[in-house]
Protein backbone atom coordinates (compact mmCIF):
# COMPACT_ATOMS: atom_id res chain seq x y z
CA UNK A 1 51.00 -36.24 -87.76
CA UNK A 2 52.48 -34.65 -84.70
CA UNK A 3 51.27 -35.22 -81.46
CA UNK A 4 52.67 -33.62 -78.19
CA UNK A 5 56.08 -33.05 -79.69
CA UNK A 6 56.28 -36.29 -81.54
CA UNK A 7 56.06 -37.05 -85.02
CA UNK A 8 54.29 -40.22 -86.33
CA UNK A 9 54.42 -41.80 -89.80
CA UNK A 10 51.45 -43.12 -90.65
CA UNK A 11 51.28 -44.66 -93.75
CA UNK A 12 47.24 -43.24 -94.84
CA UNK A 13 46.67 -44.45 -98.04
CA UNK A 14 47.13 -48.05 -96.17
CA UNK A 15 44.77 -47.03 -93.40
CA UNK A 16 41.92 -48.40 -95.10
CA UNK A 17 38.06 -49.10 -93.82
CA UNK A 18 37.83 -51.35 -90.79
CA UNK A 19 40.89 -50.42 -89.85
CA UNK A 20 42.64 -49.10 -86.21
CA UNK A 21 45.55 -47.32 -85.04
CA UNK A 22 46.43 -46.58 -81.53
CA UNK A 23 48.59 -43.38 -80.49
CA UNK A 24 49.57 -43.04 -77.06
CA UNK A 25 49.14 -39.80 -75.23
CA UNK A 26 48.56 -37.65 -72.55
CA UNK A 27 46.95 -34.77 -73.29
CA UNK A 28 43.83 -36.53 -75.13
CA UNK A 29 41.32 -33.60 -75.86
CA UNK A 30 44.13 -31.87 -77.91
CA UNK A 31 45.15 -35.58 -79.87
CA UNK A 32 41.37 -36.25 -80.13
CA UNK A 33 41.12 -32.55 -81.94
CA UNK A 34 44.35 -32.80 -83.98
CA UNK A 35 43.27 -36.56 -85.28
CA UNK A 36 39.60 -34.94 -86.17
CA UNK A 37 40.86 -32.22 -88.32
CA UNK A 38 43.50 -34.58 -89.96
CA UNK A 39 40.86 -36.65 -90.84
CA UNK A 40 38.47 -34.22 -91.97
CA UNK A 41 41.55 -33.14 -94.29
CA UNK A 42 41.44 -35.99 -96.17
CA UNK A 43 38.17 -37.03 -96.25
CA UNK A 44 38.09 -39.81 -93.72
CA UNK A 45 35.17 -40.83 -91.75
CA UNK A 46 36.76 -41.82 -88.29
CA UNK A 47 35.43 -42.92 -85.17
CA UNK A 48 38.11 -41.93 -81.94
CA UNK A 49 38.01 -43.39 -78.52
CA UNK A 50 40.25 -43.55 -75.41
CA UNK A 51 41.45 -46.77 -74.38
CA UNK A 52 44.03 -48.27 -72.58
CA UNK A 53 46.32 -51.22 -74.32
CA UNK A 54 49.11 -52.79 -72.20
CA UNK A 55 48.94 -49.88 -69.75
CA UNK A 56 49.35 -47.36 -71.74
CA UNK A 57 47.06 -44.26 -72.31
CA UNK A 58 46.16 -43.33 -75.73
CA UNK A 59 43.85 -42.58 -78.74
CA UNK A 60 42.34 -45.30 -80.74
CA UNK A 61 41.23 -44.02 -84.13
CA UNK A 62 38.99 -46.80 -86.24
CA UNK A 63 38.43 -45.50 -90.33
CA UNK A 64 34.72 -46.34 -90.88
């Protein structure tokens, strides 16, 4: 998944219910849209949020 220029790895079939990842960014709306339609792809119910961990900005995506 690529996200403001940067690519991230993330291992999906391990991403499994109950489950969170956080991606930091800036531009949120356009991660928040990007991380829907990824999800939506395969078939993934996901709940999204922004949060801030250790001071850093960033979208927190939970697999439900």
């Amino acid at each position: 998944m690529t996200l403001e220029g940067i690519n991230y790895r993330i291992n999906w079939k391990t991403f499994v219910r109950g489950t969170s990842i956080f991606i930091p960014c800036l531009n949120v709306p356009t991660a928040k849209a990007t991380a829907r339609a990824l999800a939506k792809r395969l078939r993934f119910k996901v709940l999204t949020k922004v949060v801030i961990s250790d001071g850093i900005q960033g979208l927190r995506i939970w697999r439900l």
